[in-house]
PDB file of N, CA and C in Angstrom:
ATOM      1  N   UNK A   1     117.191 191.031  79.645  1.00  0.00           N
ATOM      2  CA  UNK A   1     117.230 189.757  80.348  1.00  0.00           C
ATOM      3  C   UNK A   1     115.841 189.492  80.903  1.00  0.00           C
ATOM      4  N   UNK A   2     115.325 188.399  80.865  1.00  0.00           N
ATOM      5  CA  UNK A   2     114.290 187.461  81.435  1.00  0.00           C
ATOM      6  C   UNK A   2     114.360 188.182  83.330  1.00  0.00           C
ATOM      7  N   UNK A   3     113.266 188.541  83.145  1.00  0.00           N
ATOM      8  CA  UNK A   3     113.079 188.674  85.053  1.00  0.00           C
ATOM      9  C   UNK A   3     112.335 187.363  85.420  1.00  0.00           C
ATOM     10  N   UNK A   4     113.088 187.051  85.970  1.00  0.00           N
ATOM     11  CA  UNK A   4     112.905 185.291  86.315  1.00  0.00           C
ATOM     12  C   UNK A   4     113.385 185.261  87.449  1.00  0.00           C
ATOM     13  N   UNK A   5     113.625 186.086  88.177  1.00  0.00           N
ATOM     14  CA  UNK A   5     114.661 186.376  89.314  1.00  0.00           C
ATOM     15  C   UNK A   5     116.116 185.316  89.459  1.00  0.00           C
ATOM     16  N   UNK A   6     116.607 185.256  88.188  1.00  0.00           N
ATOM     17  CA  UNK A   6     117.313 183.779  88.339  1.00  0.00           C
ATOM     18  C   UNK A   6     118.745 185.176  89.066  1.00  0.00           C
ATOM     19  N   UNK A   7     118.877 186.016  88.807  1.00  0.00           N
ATOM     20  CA  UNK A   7     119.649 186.999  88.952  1.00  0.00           C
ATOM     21  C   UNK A   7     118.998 188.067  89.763  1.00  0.00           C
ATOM     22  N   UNK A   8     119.708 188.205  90.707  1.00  0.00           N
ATOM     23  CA  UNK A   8     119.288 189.467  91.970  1.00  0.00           C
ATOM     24  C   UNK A   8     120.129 190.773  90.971  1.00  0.00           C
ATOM     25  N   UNK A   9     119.880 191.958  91.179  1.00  0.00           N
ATOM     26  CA  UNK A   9     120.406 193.176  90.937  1.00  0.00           C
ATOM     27  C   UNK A   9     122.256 193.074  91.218  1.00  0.00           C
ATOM     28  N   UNK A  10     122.169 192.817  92.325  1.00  0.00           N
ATOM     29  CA  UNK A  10     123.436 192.774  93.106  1.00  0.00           C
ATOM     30  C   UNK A  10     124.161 191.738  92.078  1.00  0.00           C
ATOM     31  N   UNK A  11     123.759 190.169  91.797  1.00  0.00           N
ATOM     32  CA  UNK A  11     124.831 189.629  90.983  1.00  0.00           C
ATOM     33  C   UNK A  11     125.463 190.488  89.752  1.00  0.00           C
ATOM     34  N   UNK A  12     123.863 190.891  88.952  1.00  0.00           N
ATOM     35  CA  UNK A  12     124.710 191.762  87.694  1.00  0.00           C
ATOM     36  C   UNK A  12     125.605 192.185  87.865  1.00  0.00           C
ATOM     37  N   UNK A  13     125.796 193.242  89.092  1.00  0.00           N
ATOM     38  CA  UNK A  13     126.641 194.205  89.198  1.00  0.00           C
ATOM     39  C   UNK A  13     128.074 193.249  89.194  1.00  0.00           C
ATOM     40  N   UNK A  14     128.112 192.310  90.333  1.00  0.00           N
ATOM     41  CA  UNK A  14     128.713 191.835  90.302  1.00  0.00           C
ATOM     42  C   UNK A  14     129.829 190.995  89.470  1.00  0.00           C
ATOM     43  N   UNK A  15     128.900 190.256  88.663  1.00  0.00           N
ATOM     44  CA  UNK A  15     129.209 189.794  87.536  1.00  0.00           C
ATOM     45  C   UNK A  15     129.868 191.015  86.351  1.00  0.00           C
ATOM     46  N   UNK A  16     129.118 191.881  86.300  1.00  0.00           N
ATOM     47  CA  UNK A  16     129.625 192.941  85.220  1.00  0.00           C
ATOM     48  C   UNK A  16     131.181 193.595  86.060  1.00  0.00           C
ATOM     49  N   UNK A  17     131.055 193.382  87.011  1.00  0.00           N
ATOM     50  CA  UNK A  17     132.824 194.046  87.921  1.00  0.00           C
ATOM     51  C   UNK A  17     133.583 192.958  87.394  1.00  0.00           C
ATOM     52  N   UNK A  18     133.317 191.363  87.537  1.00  0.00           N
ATOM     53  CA  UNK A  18     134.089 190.385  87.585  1.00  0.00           C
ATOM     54  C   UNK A  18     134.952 190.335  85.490  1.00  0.00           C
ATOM     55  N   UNK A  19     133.854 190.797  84.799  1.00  0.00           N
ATOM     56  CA  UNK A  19     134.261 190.900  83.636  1.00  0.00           C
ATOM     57  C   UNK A  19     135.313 191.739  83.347  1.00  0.00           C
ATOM     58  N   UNK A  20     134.431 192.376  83.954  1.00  0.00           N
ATOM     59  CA  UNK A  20     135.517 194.132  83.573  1.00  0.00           C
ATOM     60  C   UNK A  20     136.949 193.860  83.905  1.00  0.00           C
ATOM     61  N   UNK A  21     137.298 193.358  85.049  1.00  0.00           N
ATOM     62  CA  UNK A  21     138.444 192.886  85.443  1.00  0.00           C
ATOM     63  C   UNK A  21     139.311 191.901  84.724  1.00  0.00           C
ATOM     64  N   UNK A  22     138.240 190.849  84.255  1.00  0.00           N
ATOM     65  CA  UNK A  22     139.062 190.068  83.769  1.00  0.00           C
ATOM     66  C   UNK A  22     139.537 190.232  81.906  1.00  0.00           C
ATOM     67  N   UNK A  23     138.464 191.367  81.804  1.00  0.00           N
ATOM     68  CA  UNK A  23     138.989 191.773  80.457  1.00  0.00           C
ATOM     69  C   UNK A  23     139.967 192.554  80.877  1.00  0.00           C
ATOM     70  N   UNK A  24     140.211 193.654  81.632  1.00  0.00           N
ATOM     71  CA  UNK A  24     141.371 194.051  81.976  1.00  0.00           C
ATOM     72  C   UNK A  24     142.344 193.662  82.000  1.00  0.00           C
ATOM     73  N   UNK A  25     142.873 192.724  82.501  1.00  0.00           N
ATOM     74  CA  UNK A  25     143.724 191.722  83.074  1.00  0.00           C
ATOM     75  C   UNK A  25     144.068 190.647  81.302  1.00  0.00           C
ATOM     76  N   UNK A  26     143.289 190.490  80.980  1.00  0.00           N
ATOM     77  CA  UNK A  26     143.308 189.719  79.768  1.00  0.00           C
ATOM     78  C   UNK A  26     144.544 191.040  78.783  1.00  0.00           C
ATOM     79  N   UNK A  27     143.408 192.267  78.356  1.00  0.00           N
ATOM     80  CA  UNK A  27     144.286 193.402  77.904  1.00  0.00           C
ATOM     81  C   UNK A  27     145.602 193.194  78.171  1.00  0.00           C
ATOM     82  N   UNK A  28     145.761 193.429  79.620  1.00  0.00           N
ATOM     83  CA  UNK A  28     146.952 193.704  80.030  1.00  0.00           C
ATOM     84  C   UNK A  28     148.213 192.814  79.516  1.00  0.00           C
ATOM     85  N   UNK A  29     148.095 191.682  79.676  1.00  0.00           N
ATOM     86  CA  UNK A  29     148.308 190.230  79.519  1.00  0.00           C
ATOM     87  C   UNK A  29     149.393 190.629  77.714  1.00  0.00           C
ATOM     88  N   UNK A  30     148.193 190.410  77.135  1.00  0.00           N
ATOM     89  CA  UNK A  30     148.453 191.102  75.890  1.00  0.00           C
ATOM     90  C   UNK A  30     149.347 192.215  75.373  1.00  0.00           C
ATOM     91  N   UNK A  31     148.744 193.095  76.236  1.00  0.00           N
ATOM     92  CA  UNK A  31     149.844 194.129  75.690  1.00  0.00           C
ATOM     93  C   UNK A  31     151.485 194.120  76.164  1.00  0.00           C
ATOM     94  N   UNK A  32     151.558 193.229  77.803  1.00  0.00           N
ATOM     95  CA  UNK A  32     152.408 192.778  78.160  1.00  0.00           C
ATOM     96  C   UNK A  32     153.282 191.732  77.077  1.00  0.00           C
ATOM     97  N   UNK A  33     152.335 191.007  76.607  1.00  0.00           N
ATOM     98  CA  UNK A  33     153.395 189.920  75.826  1.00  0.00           C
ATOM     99  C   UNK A  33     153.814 190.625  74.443  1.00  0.00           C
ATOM    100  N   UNK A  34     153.087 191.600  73.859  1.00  0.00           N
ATOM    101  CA  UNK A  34     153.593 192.184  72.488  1.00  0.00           C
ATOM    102  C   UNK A  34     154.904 193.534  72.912  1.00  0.00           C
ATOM    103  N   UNK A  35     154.646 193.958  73.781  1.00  0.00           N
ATOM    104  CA  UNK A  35     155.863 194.656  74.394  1.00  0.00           C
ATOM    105  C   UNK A  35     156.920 193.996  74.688  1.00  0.00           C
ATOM    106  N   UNK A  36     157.168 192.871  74.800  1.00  0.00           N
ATOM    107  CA  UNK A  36     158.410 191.566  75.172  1.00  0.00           C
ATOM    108  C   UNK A  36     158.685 191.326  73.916  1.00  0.00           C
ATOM    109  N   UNK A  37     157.862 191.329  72.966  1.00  0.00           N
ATOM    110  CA  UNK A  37     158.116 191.154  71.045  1.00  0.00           C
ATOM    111  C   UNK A  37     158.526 191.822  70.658  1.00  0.00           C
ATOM    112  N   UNK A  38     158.411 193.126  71.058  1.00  0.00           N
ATOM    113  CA  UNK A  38     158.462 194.183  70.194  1.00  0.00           C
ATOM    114  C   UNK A  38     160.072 194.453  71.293  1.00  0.00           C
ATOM    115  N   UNK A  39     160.176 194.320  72.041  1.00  0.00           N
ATOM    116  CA  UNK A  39     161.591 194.147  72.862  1.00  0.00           C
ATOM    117  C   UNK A  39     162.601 193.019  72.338  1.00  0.00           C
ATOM    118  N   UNK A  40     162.414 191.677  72.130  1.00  0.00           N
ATOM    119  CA  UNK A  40     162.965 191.027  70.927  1.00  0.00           C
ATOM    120  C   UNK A  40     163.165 191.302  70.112  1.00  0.00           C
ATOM    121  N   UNK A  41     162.526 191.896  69.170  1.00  0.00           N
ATOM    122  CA  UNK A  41     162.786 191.780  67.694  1.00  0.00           C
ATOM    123  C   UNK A  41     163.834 193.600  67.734  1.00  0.00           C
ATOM    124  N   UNK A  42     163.510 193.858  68.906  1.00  0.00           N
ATOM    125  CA  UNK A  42     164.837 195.331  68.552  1.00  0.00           C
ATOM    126  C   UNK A  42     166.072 194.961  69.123  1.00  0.00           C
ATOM    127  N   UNK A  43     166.087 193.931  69.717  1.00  0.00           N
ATOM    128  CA  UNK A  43     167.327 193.360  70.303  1.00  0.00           C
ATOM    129  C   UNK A  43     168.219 192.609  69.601  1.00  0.00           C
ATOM    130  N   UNK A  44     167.121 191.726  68.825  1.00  0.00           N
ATOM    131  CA  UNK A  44     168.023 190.896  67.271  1.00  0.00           C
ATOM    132  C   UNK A  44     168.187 191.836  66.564  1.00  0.00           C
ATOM    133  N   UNK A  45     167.601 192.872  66.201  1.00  0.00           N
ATOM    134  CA  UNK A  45     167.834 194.029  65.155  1.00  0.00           C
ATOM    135  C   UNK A  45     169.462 194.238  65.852  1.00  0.00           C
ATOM    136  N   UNK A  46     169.500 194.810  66.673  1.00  0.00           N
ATOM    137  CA  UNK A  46     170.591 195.397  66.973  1.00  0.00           C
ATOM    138  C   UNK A  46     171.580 194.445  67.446  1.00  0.00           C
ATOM    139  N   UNK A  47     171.680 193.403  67.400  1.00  0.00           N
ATOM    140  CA  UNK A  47     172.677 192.212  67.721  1.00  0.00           C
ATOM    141  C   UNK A  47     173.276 191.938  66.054  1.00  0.00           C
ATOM    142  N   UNK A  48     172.243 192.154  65.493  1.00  0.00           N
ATOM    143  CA  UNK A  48     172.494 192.150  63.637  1.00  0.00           C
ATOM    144  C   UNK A  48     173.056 192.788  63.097  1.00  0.00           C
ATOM    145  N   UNK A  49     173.140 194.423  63.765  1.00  0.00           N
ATOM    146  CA  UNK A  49     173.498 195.497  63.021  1.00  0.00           C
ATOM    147  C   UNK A  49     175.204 195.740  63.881  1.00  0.00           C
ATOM    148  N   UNK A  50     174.927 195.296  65.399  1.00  0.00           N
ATOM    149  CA  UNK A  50     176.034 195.666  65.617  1.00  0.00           C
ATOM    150  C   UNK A  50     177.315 194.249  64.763  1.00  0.00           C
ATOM    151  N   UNK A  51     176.958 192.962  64.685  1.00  0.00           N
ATOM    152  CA  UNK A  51     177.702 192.129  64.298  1.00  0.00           C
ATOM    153  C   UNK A  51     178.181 191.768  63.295  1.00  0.00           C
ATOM    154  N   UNK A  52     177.393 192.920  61.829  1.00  0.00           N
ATOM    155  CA  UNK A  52     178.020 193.223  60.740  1.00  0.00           C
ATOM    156  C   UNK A  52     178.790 194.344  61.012  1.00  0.00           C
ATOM    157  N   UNK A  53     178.895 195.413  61.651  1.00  0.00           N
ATOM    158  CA  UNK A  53     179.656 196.458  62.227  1.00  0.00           C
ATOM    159  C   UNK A  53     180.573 196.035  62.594  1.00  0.00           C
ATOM    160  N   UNK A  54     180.770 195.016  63.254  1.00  0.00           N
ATOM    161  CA  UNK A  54     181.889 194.166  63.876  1.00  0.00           C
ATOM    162  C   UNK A  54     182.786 193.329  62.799  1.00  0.00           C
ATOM    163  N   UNK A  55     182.100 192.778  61.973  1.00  0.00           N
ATOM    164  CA  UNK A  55     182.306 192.166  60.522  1.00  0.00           C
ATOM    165  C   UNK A  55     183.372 192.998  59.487  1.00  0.00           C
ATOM    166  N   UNK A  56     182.438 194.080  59.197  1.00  0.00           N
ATOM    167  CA  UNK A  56     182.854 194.775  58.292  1.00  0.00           C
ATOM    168  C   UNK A  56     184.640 195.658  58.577  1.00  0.00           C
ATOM    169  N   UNK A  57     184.379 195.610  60.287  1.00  0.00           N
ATOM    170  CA  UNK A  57     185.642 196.460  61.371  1.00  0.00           C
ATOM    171  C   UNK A  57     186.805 195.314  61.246  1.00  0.00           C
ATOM    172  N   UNK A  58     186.357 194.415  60.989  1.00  0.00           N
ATOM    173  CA  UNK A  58     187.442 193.316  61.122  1.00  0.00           C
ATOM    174  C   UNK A  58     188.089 193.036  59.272  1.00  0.00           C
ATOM    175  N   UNK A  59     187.328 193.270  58.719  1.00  0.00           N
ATOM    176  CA  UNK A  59     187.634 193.148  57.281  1.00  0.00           C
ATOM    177  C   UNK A  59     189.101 194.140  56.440  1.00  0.00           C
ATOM    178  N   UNK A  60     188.845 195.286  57.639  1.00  0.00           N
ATOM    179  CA  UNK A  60     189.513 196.031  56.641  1.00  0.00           C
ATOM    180  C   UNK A  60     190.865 196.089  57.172  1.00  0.00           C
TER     181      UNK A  60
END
């Protein structure tokens, strides 16, 4: 970076905490919403499997 003093020491830091966090938080975000997917799609799985089970129990 340009020493231009447009940035004191202290902002970097600052700024580099404020990222870190918000990539964190972003991560999190993410892995939060694919864990809710991946919680769906085993829930229709098994709403599927039990309701041909149910199907097939009633057939015979």
């Amino acid at each position: 970076m340009a020493d231009d003093d447009w940035y004191e020491d202290g902002d970097v830091v600052r700024e580099a905490a404020r990222a870190r966090r918000a990539a964190w938080a972003g991560m999190s975000v993410v892995t939060c919403l694919f864990g809710a997917v991946v919680l769906v799609v085993a829930a229709v799985g098994l709403a599927v499997i039990l309701a041909l089970a149910y199907a097939m129990a009633v057939m015979d």
